[in-house]
Protein backbone atom coordinates (compact mmCIF):
# COMPACT_ATOMS: atom_id res chain seq x y z
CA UNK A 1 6.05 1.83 -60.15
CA UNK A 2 6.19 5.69 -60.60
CA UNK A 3 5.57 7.40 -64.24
CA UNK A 4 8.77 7.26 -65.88
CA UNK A 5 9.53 11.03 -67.80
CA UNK A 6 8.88 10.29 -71.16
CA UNK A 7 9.66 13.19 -72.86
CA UNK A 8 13.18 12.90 -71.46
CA UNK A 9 13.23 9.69 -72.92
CA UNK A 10 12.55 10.12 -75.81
CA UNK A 11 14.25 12.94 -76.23
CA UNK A 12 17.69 10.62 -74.89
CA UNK A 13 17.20 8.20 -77.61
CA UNK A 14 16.46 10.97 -80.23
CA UNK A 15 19.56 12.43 -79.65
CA UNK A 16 21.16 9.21 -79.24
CA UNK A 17 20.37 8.29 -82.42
CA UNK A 18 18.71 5.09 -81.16
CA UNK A 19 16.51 4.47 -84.30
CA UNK A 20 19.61 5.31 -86.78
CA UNK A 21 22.21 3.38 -85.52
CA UNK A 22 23.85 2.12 -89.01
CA UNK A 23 25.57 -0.90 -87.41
CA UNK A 24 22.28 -2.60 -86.46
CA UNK A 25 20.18 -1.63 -89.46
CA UNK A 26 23.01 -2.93 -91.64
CA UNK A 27 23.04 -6.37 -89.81
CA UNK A 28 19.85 -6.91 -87.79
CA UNK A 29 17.27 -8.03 -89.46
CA UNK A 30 13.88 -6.23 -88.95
CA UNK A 31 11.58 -9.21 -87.86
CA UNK A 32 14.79 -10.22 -85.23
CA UNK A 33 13.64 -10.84 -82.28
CA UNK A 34 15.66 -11.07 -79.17
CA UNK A 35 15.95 -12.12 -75.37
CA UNK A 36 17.70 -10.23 -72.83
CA UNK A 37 18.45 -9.42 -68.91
CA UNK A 38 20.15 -7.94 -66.50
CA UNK A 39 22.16 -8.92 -63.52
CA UNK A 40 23.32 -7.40 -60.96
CA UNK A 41 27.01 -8.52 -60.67
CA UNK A 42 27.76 -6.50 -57.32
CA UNK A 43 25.91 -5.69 -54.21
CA UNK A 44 23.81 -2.69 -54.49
CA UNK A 45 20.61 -1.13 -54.61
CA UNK A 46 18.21 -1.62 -57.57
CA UNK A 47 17.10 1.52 -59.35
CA UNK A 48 16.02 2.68 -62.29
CA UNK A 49 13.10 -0.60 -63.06
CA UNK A 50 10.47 2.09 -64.55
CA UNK A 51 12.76 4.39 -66.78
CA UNK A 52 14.55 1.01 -68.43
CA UNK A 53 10.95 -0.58 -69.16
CA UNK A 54 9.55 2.61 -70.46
CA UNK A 55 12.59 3.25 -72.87
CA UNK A 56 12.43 -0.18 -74.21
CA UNK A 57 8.81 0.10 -75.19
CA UNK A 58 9.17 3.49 -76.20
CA UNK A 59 11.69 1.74 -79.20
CA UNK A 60 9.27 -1.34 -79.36
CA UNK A 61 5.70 -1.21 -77.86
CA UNK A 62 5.18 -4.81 -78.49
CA UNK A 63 8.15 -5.35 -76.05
CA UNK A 64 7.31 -8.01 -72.57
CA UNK A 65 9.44 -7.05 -69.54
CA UNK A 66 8.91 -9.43 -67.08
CA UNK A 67 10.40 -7.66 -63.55
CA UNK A 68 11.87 -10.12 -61.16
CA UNK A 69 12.86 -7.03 -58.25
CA UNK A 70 11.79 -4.03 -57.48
CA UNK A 71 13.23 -0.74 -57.62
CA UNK A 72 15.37 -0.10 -53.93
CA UNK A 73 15.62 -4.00 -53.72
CA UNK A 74 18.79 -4.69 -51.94
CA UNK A 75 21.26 -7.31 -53.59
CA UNK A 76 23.72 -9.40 -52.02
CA UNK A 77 25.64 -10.27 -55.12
């Protein structure tokens, strides 16, 4: 999996606001811990594997991303 540009991420969810969103530090706890994936719902190509990791644990470290695909994996879907 290549390096994914950190900087650029961080400075996307910096100016997103990603850490300050009053919505979900109003209702989510904390300690919540959650589940999540995604599906391709059309044929394509997958892209994109190493930036979406690397921006998840760049808001939590402690976060598991198990990849099921690689990046330019063709779907049928």
């Amino acid at each position: 999996m290549p390096k994914p540009p950190l900087d650029l991420i961080r400075h996307a969810l910096e100016e997103d606001g990603a850490e300050a969103d009053i919505t979900t530090l109003c209702t989510v706890p904390a300690d919540h811990q959650a589940k999540a994936s995604i599906i391709a719902r059309q044929a394509g190509i997958i892209a994109g594997l190493a930036v979406a990791t690397a921006t998840s644990r760049e808001l939590n470290p402690q976060v598991s991303v198990e990849l099921l695909v690689a990046d330019y994996t063709q779907t049928n879907h």
